[in-house]
Protein backbone atom coordinates (compact mmCIF):
# COMPACT_ATOMS: atom_id res chain seq x y z
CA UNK A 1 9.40 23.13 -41.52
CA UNK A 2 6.20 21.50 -40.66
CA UNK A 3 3.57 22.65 -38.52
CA UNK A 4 2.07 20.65 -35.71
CA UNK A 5 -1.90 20.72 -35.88
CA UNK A 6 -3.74 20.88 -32.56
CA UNK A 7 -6.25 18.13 -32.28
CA UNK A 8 -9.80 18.90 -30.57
CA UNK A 9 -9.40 16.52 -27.44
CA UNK A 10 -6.01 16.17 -25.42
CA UNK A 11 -4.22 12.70 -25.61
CA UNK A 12 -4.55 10.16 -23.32
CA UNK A 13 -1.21 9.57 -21.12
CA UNK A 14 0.34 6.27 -22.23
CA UNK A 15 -0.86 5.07 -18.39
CA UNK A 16 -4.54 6.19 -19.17
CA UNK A 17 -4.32 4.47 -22.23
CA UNK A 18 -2.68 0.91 -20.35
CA UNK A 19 -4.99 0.99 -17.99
CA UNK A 20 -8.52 1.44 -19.95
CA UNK A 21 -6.82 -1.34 -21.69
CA UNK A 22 -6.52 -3.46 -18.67
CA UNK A 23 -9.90 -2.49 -17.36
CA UNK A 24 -11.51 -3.98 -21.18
CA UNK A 25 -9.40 -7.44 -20.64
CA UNK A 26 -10.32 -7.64 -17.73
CA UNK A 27 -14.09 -7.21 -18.37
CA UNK A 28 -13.85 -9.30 -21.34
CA UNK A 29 -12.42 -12.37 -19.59
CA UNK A 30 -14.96 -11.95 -16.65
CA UNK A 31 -17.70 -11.84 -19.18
CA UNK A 32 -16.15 -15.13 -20.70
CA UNK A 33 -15.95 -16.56 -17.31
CA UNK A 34 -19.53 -15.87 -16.23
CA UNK A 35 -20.15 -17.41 -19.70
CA UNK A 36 -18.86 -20.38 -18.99
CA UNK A 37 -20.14 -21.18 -15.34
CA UNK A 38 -23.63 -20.00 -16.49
CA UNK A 39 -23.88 -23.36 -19.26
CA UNK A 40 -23.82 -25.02 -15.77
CA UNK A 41 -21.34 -27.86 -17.00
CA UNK A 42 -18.16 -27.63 -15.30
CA UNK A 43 -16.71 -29.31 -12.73
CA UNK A 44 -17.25 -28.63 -9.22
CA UNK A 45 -13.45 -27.78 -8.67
CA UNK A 46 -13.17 -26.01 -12.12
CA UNK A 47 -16.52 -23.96 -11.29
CA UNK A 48 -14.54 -22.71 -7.69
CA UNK A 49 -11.53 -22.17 -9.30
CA UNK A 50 -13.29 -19.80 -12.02
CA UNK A 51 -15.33 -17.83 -9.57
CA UNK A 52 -12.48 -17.15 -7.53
CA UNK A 53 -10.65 -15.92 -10.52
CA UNK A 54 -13.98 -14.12 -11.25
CA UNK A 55 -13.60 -12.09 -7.93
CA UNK A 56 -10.34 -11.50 -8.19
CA UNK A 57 -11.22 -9.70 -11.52
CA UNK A 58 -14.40 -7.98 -10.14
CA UNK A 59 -12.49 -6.43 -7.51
CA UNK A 60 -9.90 -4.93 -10.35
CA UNK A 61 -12.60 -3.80 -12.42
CA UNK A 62 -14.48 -1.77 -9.49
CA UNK A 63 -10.91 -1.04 -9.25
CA UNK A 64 -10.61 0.80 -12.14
CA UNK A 65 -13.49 2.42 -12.47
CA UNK A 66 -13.82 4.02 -8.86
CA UNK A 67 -10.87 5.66 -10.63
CA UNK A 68 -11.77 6.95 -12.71
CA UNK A 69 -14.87 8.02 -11.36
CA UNK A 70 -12.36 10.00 -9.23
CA UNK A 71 -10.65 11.09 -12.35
CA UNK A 72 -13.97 12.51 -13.57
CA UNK A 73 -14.63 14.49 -10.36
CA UNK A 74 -11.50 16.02 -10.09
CA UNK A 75 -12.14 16.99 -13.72
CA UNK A 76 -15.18 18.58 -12.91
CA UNK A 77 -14.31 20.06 -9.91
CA UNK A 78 -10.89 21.83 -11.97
CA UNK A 79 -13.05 23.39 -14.59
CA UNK A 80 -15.49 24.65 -11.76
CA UNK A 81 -12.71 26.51 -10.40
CA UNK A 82 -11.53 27.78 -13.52
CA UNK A 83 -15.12 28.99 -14.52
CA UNK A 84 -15.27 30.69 -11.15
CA UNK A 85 -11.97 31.96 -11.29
CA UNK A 86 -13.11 33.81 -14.74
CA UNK A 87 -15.92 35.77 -13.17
C-alpha cells in the first residue's frame, strides 16, 4: 500500500492551469504581433488586419488577468476571515 505525500502548494484546477495557458499564448502572439508592425514594413491592409487582431487579444489578456486579480482578492480576503475567525 503506498502512501500519498502532501505537496507544499495545492494544485492548480485543470481550468486554472488552461487558462494561464491561454493568457501566455495569447501574450506571446501579441508580443509577436507588435513585433512585426513595429519593423514598419507591412502592408497597409496587413498592418489593420494585425492591430485588430492585436485588440482583440489585448482585450483577452486584460481579460484574464482582471481575473485573476479577482482570484487574488478573494484569496486574501478568505484567509483574513480565517485569521480573524482564529482569534
Amino acid at each position: 500500500m503506498s502512501k500519498k505525500t502532501a505537496s507544499a502548494a495545492p494544485a492548480a484546477s485543470p481550468a486554472a492551469d488552461d487558462a494561464v495557458s491561454r493568457f501566455e499564448t495569447s501574450l506571446k502572439e501579441l508580443e509577436s504581433i507588435v513585433a512585426r508592425m513595429e519593423r514598419g514594413d507591412l502592408p497597409l491592409e496587413e498592418s489593420l488586419t494585425l492591430f485588430e487582431r492585436g485588440m482583440v487579444l489585448t482585450r483577452e489578456c486584460r481579460s484574464s488577468l482582471d481575473h485573476a486579480e479577482l482570484r487574488v482578492k478573494n484569496l486574501l480576503e478568505a484567509q483574513r476571515g480565517a485569521d480573524d475567525a482564529a482569534v
